[in-house]
Each structure stands twice: as structure tokens, then as C-alpha cells.
N, C-alpha and C. Protein backbone atom coordinates (compact mmCIF):
# COMPACT_ATOMS: atom_id res chain seq x y z
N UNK A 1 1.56 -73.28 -1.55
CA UNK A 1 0.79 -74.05 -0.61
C UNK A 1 -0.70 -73.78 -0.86
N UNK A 2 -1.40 -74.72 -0.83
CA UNK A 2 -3.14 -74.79 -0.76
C UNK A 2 -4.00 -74.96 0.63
N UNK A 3 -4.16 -73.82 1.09
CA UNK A 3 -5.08 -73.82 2.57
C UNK A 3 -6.18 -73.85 2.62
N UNK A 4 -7.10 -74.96 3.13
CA UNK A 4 -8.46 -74.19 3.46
C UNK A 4 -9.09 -73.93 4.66
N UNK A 5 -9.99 -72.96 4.50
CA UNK A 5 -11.20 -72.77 5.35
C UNK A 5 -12.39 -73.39 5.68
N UNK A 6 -12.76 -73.61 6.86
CA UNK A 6 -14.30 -73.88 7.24
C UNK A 6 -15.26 -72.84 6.99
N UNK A 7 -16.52 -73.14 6.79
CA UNK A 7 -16.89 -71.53 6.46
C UNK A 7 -17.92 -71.14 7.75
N UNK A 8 -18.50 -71.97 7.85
CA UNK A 8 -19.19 -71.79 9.61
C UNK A 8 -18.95 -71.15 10.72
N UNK A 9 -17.83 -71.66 11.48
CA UNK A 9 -17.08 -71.82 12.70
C UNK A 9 -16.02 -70.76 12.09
N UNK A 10 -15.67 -70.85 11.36
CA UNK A 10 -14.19 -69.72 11.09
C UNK A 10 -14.42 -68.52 10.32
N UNK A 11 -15.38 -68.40 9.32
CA UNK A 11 -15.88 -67.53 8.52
C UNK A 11 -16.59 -66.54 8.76
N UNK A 12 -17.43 -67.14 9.51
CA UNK A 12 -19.12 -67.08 10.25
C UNK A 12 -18.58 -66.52 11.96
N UNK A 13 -17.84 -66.05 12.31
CA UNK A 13 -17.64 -65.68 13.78
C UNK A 13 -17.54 -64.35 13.68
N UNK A 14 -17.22 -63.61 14.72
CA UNK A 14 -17.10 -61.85 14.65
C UNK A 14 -15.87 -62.09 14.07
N UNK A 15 -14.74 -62.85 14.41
CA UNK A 15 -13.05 -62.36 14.28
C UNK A 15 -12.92 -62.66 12.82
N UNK A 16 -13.34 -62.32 11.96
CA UNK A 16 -13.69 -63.06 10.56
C UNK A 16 -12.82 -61.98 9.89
N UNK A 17 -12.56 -60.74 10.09
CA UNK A 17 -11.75 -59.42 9.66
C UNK A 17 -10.53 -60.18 9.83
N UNK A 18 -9.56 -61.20 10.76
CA UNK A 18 -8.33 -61.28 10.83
C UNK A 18 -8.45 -62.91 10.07
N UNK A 19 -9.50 -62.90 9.87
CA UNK A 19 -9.57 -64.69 9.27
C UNK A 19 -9.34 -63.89 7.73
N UNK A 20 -10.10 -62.86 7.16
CA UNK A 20 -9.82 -62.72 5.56
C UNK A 20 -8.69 -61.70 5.45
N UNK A 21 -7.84 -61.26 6.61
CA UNK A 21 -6.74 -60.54 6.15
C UNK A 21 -5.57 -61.69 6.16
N UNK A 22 -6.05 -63.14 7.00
CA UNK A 22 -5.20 -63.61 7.01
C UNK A 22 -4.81 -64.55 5.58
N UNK A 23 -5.91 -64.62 4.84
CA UNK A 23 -6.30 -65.20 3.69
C UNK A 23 -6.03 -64.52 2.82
N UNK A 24 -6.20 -63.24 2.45
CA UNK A 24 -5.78 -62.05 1.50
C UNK A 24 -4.23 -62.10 1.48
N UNK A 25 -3.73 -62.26 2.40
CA UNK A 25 -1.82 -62.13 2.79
C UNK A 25 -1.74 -63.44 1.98
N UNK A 26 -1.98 -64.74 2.66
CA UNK A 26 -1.59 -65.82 1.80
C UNK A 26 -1.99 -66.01 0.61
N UNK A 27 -2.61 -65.03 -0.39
CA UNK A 27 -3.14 -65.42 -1.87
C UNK A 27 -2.43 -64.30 -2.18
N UNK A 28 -1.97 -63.29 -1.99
CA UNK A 28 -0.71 -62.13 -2.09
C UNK A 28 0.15 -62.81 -2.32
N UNK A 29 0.54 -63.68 -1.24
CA UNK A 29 2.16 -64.49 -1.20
C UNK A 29 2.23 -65.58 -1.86
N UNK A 30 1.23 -65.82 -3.16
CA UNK A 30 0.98 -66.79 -3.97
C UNK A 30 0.50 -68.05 -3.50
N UNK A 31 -0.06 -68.26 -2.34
CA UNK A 31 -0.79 -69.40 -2.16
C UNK A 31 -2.18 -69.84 -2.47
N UNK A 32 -2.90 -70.78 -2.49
CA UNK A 32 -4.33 -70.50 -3.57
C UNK A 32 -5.14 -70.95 -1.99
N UNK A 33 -6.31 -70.17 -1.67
CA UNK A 33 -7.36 -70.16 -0.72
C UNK A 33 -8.16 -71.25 -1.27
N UNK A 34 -8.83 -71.49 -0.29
CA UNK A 34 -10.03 -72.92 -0.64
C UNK A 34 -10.91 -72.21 0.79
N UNK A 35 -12.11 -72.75 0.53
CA UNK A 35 -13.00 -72.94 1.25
C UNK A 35 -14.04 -74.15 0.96
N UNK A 36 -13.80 -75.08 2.05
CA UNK A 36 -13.94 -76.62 2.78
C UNK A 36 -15.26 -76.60 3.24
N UNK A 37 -16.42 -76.76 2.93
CA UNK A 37 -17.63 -76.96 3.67
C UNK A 37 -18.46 -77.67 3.29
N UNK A 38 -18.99 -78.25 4.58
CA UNK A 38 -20.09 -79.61 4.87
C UNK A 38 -21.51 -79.15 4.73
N UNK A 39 -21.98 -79.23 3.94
CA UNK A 39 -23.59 -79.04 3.59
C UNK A 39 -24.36 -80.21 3.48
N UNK A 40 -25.74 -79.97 3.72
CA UNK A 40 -26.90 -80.93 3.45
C UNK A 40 -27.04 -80.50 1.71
N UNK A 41 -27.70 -81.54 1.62
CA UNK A 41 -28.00 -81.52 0.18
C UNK A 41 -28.98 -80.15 0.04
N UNK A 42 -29.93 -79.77 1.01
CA UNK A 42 -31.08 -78.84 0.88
C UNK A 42 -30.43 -77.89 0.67
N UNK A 43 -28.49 -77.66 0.76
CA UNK A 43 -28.31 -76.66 0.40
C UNK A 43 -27.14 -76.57 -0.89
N UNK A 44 -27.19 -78.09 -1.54
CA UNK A 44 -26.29 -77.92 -2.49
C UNK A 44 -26.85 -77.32 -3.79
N UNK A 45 -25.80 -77.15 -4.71
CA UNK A 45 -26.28 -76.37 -5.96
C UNK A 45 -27.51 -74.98 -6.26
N UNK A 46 -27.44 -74.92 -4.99
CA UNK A 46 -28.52 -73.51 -4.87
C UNK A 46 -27.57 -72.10 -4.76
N UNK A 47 -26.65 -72.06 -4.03
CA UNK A 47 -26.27 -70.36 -4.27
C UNK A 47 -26.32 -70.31 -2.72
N UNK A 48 -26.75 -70.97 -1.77
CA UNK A 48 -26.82 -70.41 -0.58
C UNK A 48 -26.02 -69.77 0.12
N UNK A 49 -24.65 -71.32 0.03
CA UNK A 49 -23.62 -71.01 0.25
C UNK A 49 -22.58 -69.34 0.12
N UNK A 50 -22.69 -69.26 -0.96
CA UNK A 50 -22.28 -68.05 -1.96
C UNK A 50 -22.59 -67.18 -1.44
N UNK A 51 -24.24 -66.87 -1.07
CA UNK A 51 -25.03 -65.92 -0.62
C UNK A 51 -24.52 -65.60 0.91
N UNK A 52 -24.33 -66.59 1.39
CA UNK A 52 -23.69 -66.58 2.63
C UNK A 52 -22.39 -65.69 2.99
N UNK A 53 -21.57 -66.29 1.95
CA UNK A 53 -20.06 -65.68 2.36
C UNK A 53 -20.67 -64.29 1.56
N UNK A 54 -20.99 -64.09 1.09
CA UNK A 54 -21.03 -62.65 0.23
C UNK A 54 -21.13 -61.79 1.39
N UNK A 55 -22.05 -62.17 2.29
CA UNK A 55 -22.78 -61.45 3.13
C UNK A 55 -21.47 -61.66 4.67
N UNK A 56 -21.05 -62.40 5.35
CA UNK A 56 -20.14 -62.79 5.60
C UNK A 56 -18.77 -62.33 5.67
N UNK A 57 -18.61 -62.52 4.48
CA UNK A 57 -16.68 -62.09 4.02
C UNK A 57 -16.61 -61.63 2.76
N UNK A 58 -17.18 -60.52 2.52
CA UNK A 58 -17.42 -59.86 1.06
C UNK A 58 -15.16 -59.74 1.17
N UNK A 59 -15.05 -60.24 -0.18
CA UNK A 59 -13.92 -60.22 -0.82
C UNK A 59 -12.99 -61.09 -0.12
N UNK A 60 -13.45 -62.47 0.20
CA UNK A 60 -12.73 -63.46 0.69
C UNK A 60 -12.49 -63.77 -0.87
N UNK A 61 -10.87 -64.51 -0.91
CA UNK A 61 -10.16 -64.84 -1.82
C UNK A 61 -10.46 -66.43 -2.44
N UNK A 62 -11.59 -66.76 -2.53
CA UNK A 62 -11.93 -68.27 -2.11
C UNK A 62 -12.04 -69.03 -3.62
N UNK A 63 -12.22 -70.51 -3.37
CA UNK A 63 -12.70 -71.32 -4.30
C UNK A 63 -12.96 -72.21 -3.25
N UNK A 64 -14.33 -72.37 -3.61
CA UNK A 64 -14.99 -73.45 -2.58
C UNK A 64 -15.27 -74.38 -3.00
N UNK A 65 -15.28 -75.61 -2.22
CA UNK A 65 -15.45 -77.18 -1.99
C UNK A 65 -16.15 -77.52 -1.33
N UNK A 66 -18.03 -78.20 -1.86
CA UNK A 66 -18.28 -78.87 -1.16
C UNK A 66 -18.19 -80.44 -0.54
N UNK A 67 -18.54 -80.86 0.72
CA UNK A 67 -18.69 -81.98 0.87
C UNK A 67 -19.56 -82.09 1.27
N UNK A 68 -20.46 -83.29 1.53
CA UNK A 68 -21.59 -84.00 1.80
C UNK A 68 -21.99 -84.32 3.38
N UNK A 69 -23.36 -83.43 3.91
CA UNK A 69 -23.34 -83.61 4.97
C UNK A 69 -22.25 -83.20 6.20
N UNK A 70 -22.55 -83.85 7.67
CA UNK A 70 -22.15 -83.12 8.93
C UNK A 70 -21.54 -84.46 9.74
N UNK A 71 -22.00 -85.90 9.42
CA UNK A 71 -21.56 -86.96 10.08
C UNK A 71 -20.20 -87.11 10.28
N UNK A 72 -19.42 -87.53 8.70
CA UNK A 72 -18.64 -87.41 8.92
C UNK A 72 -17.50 -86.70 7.74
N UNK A 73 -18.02 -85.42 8.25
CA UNK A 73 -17.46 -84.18 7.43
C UNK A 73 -15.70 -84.05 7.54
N UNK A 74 -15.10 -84.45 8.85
CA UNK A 74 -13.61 -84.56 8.84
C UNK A 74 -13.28 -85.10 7.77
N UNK A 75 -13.87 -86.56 7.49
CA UNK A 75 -13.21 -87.08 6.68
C UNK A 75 -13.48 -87.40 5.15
N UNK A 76 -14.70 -86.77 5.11
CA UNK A 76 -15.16 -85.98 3.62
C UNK A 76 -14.23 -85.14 3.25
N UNK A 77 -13.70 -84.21 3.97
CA UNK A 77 -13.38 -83.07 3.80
C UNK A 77 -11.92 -83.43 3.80
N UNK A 78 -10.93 -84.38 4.05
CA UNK A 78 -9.99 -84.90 3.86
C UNK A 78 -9.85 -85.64 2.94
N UNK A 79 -10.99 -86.46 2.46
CA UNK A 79 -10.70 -86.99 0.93
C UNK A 79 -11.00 -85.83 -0.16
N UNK A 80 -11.86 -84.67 -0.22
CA UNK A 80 -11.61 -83.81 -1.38
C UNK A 80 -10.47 -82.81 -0.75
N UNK A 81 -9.83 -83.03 0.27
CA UNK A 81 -8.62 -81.77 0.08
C UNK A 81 -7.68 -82.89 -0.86
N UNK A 82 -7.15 -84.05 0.10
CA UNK A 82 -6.08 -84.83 -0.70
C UNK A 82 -6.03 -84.84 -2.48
N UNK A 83 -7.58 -85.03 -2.85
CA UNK A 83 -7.99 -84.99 -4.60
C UNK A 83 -7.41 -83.68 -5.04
N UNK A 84 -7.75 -82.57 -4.22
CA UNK A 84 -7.09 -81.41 -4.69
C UNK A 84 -5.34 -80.75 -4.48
N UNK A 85 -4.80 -81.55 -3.18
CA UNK A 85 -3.52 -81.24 -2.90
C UNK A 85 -3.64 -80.00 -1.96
N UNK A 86 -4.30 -80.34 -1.60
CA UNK A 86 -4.84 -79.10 -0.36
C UNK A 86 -3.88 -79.46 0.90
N UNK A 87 -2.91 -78.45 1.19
CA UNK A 87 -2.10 -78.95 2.55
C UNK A 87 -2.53 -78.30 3.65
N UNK A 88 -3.48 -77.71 3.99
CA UNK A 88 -3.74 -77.34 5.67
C UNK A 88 -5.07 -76.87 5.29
N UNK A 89 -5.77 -77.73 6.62
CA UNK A 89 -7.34 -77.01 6.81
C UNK A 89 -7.24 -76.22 8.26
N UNK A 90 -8.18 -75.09 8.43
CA UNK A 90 -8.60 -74.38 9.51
C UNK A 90 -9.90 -74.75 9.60
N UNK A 91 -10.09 -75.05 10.80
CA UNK A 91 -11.84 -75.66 11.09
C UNK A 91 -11.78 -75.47 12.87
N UNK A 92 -12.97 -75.25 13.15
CA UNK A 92 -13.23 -74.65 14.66
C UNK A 92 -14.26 -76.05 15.25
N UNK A 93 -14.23 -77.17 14.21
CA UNK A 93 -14.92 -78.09 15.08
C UNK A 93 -14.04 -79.39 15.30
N UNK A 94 -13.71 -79.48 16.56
CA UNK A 94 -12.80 -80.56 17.38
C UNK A 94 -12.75 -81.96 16.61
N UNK A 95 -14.12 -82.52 16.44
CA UNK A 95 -14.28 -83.99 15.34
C UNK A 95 -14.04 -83.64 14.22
N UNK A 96 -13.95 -82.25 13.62
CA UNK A 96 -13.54 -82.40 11.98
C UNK A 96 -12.00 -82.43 11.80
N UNK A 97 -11.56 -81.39 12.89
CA UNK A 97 -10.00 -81.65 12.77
C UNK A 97 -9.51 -82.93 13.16
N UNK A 98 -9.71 -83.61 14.06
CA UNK A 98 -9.15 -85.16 14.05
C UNK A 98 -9.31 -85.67 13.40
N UNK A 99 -10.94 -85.60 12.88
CA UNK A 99 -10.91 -86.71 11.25
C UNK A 99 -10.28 -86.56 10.06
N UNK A 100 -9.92 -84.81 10.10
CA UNK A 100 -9.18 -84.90 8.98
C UNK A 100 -7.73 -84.90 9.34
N UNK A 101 -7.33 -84.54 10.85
CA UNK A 101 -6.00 -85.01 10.88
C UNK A 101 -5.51 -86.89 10.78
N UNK A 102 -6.67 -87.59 11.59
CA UNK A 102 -6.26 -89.05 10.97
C UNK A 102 -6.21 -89.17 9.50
N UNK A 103 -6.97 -88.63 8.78
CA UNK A 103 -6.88 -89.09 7.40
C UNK A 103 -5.94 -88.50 6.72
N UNK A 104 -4.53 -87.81 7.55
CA UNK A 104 -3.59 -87.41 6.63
C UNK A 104 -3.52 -86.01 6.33
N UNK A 105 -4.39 -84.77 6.62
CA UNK A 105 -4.16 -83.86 6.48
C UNK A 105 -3.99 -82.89 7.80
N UNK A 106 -3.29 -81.95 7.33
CA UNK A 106 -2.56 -80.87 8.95
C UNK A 106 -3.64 -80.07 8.98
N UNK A 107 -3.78 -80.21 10.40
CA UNK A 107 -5.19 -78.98 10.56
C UNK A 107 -4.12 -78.32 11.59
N UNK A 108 -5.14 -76.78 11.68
CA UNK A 108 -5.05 -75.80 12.84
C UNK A 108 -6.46 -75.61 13.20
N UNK A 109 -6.86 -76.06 14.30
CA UNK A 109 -8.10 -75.87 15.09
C UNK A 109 -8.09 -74.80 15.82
N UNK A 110 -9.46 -73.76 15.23
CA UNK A 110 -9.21 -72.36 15.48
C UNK A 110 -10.33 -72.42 16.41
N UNK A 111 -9.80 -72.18 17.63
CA UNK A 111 -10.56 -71.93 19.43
C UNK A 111 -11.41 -70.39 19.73
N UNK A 112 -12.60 -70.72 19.85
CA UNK A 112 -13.29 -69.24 19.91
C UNK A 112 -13.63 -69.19 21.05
């Protein structure tokens, strides 16, 4: 199975210790991690990102995906999981999980 992460809302919170043990277990149990995130351009191809989780979730199991922008990131983020075969996103924002649950992919909307 192919899961991903939000990196904001799910990454980016205090409970982030049971978000990368929960991610470490599923890339143990042979599943491949993704990390799903909506950026402005001011922050594509720079390293920010990177710099971020380093600081963040030092030894998250990841391969990250960006998409374009915050409008409409659900369903950005549902057309590059489908390209990749990505079967479940975790995301903590209410409009990204519906957009990407209409467009066909299973979310778990993680409540802080």
C-alpha cells in the first residue's frame, strides 16, 4: 500500500512522534510513505520544504510530492496521488480531505 502525508497540519503539530512512528511501522511492513504538500511557488524548488521536515520529523521515511498552491490543493493532491497509485492520504484540513475524497481517493482526516 502507498500512504500519504500532509506535512503542515499532520507533520507540523506537537503529536508528530506518533505521526512518524506511525509511518516508520508502515515502511517496516513494506508499505512506501509519501509526503503530499501544497506549496506556493515562492517555495518550490528551493529546499524549504526539506529544511522544514528535517527540522520537524528528522527521520521521517518520506518521498515527497509537490502540488501547486492552497486553492484547490484537495484536488491537486488527488490527481498526483492517483498518477502515483497512492491509496490513502492523512491531511488535517476538512476541504482537502473532501476534495480529495470526491476525486476518488480515501482520506483519514486527522482532528487536533
Amino acid at each position: 500500500m502507498k500512504i500519504a502525508f500532509d506535512c503542515d497540519g499532520v507533520l507540523g503539530y506537537d503529536g508528530v512522534d506518533i505521526i512518524r512512528e506511525l509511518a516508520m511501522a508502515l515502511k517496516n511492513g513494506g508499505h512506501e510513505v509519501y509526503i503530499v504538500t501544497s506549496v506556493t511557488i515562492s517555495w518550490k524548488g528551493k529546499g524549504l520544504r526539506e529544511q522544514q521536515l528535517a527540522q520537524i520529523a528528522p527521520g521521517f521515511p518520506y518521498r515527497i510530492v509537490y502540488t501547486d498552491g492552497h486553492e484547490a490543493a484537495g484536488t491537486a493532491k488527488a490527481e498526483e496521488m492517483k498518477k502515483l497509485g497512492i491509496n490513502l492520504l492523512i491531511d488535517d484540513t476538512e476541504n482537502v480531505c473532501k476534495a480529495a475524497k470526491a476525486n476518488g481517493v480515501e482520506v483519514l482526516h486527522l482532528l487536533k
